[in-house]
Protein backbone atom coordinates (compact mmCIF):
# COMPACT_ATOMS: atom_id res chain seq x y z
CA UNK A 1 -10.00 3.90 -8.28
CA UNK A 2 -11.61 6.60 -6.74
CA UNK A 3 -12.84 7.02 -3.30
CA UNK A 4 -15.16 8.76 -1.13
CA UNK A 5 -16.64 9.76 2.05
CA UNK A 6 -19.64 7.60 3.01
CA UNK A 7 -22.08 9.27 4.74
CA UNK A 8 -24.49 6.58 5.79
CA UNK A 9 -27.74 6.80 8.51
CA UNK A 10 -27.76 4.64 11.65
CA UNK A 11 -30.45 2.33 9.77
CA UNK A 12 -28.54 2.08 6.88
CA UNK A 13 -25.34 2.12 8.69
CA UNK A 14 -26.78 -2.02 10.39
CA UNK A 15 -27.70 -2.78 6.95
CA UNK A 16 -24.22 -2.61 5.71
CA UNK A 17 -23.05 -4.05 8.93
CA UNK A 18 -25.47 -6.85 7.50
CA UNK A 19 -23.67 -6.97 4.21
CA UNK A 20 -20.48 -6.59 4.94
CA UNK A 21 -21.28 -10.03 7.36
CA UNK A 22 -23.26 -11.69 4.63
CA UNK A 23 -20.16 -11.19 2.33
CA UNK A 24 -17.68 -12.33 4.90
CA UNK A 25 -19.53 -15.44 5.62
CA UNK A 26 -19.94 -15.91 1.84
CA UNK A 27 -15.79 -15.79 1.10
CA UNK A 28 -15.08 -17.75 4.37
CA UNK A 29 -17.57 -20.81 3.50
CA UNK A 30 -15.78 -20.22 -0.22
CA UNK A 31 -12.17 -20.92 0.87
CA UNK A 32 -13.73 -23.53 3.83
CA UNK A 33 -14.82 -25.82 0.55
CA UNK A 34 -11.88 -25.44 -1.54
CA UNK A 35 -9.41 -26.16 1.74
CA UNK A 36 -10.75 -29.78 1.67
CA UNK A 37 -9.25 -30.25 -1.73
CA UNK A 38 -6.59 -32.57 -1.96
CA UNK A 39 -5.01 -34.68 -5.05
CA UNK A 40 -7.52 -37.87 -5.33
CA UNK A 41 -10.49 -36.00 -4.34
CA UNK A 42 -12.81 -34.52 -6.60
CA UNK A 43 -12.22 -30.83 -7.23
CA UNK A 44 -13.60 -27.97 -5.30
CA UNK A 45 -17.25 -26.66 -6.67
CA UNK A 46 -16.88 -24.32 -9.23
CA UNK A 47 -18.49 -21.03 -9.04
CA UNK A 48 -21.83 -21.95 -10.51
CA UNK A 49 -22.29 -25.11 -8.49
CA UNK A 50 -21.51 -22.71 -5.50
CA UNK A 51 -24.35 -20.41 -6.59
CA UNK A 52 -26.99 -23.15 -6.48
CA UNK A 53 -25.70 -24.15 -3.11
CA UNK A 54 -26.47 -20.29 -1.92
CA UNK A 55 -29.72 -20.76 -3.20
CA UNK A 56 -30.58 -23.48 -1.28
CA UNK A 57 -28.71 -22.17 1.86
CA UNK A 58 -30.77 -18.73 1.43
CA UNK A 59 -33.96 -21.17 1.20
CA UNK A 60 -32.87 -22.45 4.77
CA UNK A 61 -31.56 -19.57 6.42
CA UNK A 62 -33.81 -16.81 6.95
CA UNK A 63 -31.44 -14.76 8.61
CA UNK A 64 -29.37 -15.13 4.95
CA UNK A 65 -32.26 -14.73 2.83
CA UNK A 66 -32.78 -11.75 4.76
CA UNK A 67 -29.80 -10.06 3.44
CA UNK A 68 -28.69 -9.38 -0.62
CA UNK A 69 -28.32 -12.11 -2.82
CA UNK A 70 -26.41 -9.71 -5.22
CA UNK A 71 -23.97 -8.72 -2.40
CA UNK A 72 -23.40 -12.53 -1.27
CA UNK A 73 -23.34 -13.94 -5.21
CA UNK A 74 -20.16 -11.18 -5.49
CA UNK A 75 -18.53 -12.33 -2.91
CA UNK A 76 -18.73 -15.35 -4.65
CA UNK A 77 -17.39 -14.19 -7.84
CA UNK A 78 -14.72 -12.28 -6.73
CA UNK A 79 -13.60 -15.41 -4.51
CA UNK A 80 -13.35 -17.03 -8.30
CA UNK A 81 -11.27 -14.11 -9.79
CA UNK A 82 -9.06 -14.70 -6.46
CA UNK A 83 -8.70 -18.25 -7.06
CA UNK A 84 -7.95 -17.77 -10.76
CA UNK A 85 -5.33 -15.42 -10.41
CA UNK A 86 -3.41 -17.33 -7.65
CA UNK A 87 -3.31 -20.34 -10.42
CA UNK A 88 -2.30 -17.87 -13.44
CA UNK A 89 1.11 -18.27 -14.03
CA UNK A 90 2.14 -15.26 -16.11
CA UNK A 91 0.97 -13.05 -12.90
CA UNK A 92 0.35 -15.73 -9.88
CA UNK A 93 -1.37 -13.45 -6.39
CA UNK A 94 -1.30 -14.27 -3.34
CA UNK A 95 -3.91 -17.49 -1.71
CA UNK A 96 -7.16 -16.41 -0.93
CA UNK A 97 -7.20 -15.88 2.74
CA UNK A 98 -9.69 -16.25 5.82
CA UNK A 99 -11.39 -12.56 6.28
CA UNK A 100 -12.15 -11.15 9.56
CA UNK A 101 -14.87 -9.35 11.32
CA UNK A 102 -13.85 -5.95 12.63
CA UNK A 103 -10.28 -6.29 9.83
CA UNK A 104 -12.16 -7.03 6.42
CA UNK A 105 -15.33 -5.37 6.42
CA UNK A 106 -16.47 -4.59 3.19
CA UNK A 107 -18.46 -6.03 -0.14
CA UNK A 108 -18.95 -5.05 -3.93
CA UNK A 109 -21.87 -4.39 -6.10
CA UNK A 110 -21.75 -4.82 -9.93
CA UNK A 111 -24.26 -3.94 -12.58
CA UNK A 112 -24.82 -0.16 -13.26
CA UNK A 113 -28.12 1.12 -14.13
CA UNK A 114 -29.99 -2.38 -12.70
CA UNK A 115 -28.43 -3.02 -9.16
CA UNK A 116 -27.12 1.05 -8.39
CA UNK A 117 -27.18 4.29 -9.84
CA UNK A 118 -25.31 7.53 -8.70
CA UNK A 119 -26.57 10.73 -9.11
CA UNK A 120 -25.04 14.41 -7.08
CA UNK A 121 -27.75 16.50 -4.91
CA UNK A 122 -25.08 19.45 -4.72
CA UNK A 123 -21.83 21.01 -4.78
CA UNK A 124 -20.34 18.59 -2.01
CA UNK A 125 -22.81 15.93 -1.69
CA UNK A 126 -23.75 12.74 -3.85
CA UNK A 127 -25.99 10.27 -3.13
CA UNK A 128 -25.67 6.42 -4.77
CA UNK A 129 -28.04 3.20 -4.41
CA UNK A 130 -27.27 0.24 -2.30
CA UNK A 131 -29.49 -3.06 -2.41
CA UNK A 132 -31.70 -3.13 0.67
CA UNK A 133 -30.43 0.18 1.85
CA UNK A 134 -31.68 2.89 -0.20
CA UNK A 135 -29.55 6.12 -1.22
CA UNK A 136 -26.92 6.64 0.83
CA UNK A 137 -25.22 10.28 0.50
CA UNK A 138 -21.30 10.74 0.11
CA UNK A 139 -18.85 13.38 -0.32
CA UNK A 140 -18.96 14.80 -3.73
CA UNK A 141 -14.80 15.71 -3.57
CA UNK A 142 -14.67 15.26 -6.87
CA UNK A 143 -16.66 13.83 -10.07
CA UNK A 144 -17.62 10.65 -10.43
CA UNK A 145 -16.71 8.99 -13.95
CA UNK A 146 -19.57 7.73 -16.06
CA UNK A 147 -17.43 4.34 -16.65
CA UNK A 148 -17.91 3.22 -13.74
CA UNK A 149 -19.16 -0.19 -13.77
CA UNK A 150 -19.05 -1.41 -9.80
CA UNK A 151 -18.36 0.16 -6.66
CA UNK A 152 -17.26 -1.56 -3.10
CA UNK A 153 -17.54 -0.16 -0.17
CA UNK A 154 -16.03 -0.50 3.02
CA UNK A 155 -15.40 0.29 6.72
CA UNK A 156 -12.02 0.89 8.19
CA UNK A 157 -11.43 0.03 12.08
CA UNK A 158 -11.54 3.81 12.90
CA UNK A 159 -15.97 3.24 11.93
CA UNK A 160 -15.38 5.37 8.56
CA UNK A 161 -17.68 4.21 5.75
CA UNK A 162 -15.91 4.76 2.64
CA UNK A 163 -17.38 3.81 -1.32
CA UNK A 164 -14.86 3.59 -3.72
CA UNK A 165 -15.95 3.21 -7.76
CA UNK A 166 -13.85 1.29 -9.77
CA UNK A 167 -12.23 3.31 -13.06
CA UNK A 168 -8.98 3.36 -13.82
CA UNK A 169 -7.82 6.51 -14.10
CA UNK A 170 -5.59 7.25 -17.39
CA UNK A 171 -1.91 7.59 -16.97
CA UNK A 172 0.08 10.86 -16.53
CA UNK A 173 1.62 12.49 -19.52
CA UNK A 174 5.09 12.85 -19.59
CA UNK A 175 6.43 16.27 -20.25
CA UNK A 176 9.04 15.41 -23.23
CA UNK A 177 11.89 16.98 -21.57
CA UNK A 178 14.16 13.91 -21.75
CA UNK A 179 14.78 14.53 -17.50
CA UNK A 180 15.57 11.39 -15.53
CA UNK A 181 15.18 11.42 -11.78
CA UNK A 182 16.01 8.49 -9.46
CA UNK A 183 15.00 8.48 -5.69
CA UNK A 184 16.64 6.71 -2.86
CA UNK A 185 14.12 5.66 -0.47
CA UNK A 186 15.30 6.08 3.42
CA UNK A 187 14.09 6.30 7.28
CA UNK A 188 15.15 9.89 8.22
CA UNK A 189 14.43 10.98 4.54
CA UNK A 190 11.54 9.08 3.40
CA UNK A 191 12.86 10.34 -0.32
CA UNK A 192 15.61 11.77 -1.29
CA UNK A 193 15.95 12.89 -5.24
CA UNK A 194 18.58 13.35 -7.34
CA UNK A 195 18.05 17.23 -7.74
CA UNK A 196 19.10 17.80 -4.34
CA UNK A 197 15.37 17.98 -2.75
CA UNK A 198 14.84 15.85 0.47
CA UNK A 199 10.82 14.70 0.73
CA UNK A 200 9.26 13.60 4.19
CA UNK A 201 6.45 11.66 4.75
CA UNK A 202 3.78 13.24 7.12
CA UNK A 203 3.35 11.63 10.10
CA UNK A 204 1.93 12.01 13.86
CA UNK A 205 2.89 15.46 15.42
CA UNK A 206 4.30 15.36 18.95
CA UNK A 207 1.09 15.75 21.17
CA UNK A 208 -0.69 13.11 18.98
CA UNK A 209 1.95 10.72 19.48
CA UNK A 210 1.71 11.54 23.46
CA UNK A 211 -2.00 10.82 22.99
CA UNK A 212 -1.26 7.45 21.24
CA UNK A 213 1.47 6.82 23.89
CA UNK A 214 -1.98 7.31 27.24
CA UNK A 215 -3.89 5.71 24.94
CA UNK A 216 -1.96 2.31 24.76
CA UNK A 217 -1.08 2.00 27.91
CA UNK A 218 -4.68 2.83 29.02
CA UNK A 219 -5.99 0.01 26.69
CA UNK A 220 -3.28 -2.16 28.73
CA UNK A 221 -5.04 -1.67 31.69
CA UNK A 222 -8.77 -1.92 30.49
CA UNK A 223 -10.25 -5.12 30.49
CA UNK A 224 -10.93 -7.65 27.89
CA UNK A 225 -14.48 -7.46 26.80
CA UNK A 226 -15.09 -4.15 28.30
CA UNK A 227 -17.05 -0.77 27.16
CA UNK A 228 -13.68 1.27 28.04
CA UNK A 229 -11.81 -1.27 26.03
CA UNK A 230 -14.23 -0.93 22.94
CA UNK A 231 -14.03 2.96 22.92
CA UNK A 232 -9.71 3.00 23.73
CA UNK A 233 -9.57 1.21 20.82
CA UNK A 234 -11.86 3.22 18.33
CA UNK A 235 -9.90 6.42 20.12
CA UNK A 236 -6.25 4.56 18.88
CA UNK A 237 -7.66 3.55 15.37
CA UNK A 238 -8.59 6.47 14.90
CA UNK A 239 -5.01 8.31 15.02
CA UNK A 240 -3.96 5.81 13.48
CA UNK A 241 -6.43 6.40 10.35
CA UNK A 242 -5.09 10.09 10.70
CA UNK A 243 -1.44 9.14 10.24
CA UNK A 244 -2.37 6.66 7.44
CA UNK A 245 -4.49 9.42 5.42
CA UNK A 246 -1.56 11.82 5.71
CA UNK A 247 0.61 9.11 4.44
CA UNK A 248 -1.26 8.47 1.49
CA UNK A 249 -2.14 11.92 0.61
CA UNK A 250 1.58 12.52 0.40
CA UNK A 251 2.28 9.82 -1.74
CA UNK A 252 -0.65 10.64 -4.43
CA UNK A 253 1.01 14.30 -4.09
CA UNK A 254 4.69 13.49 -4.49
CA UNK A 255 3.70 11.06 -7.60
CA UNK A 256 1.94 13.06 -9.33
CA UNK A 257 4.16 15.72 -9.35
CA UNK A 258 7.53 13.35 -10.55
CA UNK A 259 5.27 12.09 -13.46
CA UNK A 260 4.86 15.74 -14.62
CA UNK A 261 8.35 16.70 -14.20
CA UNK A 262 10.42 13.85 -15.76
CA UNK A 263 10.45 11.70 -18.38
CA UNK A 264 12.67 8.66 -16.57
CA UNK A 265 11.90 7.80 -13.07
CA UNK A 266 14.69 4.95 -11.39
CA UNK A 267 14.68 3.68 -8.11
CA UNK A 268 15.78 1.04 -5.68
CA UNK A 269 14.85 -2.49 -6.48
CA UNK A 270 13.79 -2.87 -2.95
CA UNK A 271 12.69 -6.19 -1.49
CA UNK A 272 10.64 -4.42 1.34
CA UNK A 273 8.92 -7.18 2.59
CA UNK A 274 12.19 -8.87 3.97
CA UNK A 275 13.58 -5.51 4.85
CA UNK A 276 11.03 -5.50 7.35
CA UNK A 277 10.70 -9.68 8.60
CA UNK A 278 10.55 -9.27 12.74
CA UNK A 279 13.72 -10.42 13.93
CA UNK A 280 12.82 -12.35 16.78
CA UNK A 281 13.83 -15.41 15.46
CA UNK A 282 12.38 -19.02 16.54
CA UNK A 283 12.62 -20.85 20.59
CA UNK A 284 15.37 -22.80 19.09
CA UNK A 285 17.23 -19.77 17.61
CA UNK A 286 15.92 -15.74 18.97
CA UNK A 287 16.74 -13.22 17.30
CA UNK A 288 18.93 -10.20 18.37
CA UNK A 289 18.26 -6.49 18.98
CA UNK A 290 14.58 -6.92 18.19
CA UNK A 291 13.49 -4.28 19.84
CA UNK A 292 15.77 -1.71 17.68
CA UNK A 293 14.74 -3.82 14.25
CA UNK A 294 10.75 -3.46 14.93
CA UNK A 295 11.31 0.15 15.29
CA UNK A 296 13.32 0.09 12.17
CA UNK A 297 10.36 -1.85 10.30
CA UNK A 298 7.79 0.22 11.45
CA UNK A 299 10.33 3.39 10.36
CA UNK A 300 9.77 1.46 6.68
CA UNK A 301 6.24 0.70 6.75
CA UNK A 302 5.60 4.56 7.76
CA UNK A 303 7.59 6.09 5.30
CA UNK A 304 5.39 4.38 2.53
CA UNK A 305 8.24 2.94 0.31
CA UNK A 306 6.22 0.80 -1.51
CA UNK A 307 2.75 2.89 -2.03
CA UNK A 308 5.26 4.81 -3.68
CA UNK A 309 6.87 3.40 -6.40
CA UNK A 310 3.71 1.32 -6.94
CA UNK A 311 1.76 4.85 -7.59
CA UNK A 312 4.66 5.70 -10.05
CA UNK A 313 4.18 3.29 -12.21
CA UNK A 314 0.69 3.54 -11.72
CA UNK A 315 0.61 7.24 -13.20
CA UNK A 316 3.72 6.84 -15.18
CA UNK A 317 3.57 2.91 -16.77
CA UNK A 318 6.53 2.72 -18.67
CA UNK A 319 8.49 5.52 -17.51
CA UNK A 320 9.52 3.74 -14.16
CA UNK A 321 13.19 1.97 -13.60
CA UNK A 322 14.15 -0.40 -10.84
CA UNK A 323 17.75 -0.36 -10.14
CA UNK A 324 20.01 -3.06 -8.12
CA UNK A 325 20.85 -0.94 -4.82
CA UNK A 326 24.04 -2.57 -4.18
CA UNK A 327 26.11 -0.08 -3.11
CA UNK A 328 24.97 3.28 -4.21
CA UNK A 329 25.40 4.71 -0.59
CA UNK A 330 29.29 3.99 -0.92
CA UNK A 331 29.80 5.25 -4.14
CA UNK A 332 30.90 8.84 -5.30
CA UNK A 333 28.55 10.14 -7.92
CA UNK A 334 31.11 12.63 -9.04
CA UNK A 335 34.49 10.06 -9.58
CA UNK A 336 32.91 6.88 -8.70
CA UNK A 337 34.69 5.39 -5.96
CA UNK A 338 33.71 3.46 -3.86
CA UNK A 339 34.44 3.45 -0.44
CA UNK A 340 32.20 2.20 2.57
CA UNK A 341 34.24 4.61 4.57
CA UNK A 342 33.15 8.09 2.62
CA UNK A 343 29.78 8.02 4.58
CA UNK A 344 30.87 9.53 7.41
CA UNK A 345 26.93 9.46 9.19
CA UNK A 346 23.75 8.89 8.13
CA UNK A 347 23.80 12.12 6.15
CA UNK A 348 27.25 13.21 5.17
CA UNK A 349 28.52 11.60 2.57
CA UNK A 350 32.74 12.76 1.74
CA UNK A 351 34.87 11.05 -1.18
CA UNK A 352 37.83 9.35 -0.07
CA UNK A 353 38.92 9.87 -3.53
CA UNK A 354 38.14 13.35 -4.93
CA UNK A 355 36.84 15.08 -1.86
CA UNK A 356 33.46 15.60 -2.55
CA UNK A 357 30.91 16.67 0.12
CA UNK A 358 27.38 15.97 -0.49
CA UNK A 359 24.10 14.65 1.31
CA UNK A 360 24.67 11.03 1.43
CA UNK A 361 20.98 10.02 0.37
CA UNK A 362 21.18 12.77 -2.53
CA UNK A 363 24.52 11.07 -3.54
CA UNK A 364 22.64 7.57 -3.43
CA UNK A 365 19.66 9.34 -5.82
CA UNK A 366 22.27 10.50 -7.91
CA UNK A 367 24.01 7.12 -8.21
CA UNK A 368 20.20 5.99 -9.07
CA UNK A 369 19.49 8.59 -11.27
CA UNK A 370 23.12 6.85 -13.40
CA UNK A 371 21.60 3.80 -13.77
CA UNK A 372 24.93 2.02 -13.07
CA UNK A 373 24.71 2.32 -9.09
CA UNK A 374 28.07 -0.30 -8.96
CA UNK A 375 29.99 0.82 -11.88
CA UNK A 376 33.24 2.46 -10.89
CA UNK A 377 35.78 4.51 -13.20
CA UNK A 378 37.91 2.39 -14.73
CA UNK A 379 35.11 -0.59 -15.21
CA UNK A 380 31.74 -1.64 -16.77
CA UNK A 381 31.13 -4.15 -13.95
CA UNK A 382 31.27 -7.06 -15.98
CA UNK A 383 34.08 -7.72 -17.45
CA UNK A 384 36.23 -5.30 -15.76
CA UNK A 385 36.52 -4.60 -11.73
CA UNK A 386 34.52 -1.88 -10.69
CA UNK A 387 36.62 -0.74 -8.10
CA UNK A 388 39.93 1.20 -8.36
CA UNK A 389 42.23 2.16 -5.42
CA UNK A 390 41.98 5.24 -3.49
CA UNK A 391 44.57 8.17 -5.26
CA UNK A 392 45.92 10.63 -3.55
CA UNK A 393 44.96 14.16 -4.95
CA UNK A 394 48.23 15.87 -5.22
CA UNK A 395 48.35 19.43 -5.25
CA UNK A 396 50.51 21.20 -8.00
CA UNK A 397 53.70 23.28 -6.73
């Protein structure tokens, strides 16, 4: 999907406000209908019966009838794509969920050539059609594919109007070289590869983060409801939004360039999401140190492990391995011992075993990169032990 800079008026700028609402309110009444449901009632109104019903509200409510009944009819079919892929059972999503105002601003338009056309003014700027608004200019970063069918756009909590248009973009080719890579995913090292290179994610640089740091602790003192308040925060989503960008721009970089280079990409089978569950527990039972583990989760979140690997496959579908990350930080790449004692710190990494010295995340890539992470010398890991003790290296007289 590709995105762009919105570049919207201040009158057009309160008619997407208007949308965005319309849309919002739309979804919301959606899921409000379908929560009712229980076995023994009659089912929730499809999405035809829940056109009619719009009809009839937008014949009630002129503030509704005001607004786009192709905007507010989308937001009713895409609640109905939601709804049918949380029931599919080959590839079951998540529950629809309650949208908020300020969080989930945003709406679609379908139907190219009769609801919006697109068409580019100049080098850098475009200019597309939206219902009730008129043409709105954008960014012209970079051409606009003529398959594109629908658009949505949206506004982030930093105020930025963004449209994105939806084409899927063809897959990377891979280069025939027969080259497999694997990356271990970290903290200090967002990714570490096999070949030795160590890959950082962008993030806030020291007098930003002192800005963030007056920031929060001058929204702490402002008041609820207040002007200050409203423009603190805009200030803090805003670096925020900065961070984020970087983040992303990083990962479409760093992707892109392992789908070129190698045939065979492996990585952690990571479950991130309970990697980074708070800590702090329940009344009955609190958690410990969870102070330390939300830094550690928001160390996780930042470093973008899962934009990742989920732009791999993305640009390389078929070409990307998960592996089971038990114990590829103890294990020699070069013998295959394993030791949990041969990681000396969080970046030296010695054998026990052979002696071998290496970055300890570039000795997890390379136990990636294998494809056996917990097979030792001496075993498959299945029907033979995978460990072997530690040998003494004797020196010859």
């Amino acid at each position: 999907m590709s995105r762009y800079r919105l570049l919207p008026s201040p009158a057009q700028e309160a008619v997407l406000r208007n949308h965005c609402g319309h849309a919002r309110f739309t979804w919301n009444l959606a899921i409000e209908q379908h929560s009712h449901w229980h076995p023994g009632r009659r089912s929730a109104p499809s999405y035809l019966e829940q056109c009619r019903q719009l009809t009839q509200a937008r014949a009630e409510h002129p503030w509704l009838r005001e607004g786009s009944q192709t905007v507010q009819q989308q937001a009713l079919r895409d609640f109905a794509q939601a709804m049918a892929a949380f029931f599919d059972p080959d590839n079951p999503a998540g529950r629809p969920s309650w949208r908020k105002a300020g969080r989930d601003e945003g709406f679609r338009i379908v139907g190219r050539g009769r609801q919006w056309e697109v068409h580019r003014m100049s080098r850098k700027i475009g200019q597309v059609w939206v219902p009730k608004a008129g043409w709105i200019r954008f960014r012209w970063s970079r051409a606009v594919s003529p398959g594109a069918k629908s658009y949505r756009i949206t506004r982030d909590r930093a105020g930025r109007w963004h449209i994105a248009f939806a084409v899927v973009p063809g897959p990377v080719r891979a280069p025939g070289n027969g080259e497999v890579i694997g990356i271990d995913r970290g903290v200090a090292v967002s990714a570490a590869l096999s070949t030795g290179e160590l890959l950082h994610a962008p993030r806030l640089t020291a007098r930003e983060r002192k800005r963030l740091l007056r920031l929060e602790r001058k929204l702490a003192r402002a008041r609820l409801g207040s002007n200050r308040r409203k423009r603190v925060r805009l200030a803090i989503a805003r670096l925020k939004a900065r961070e984020t960008d970087r983040s992303k721009d990083w990962v479409e970089k760093v992707s892109t360039d392992l789908a070129r280079r190698f045939d065979v990409i492996r990585v952690e089978d990571l479950k991130i999401g309970n990697m980074s569950r708070s800590a702090k527990g329940s009344m009955e039972r609190p958690g410990r140190h969870v102070r330390a583990k939300a830094g550690l989760n928001r160390g996780i979140l930042r470093s973008g492990w899962g934009l990742l690997v989920r732009r791999l496959e993305d640009k390389a579908p078929g070409r990307v391995e998960k592996i089971k990350p038990a114990y590829t930080s103890q294990t020699c790449s070069g013998c295959g011992h394993r030791d949990p004692e041969s990681r000396e710190s969080q970046s030296r990494f010695r054998c026990r075993a052979c002696g071998l010295t290496v970055n300890a995340d570039v000795n997890a890539a390379k136990n990636i990169a294998a494809g056996h992470a917990v097979t030792a010398r001496g075993g498959d890991g299945v029907t033979r032990p995978v460990n072997r003790e530690l040998q003494l290296l004797l020196q010859s007289a």
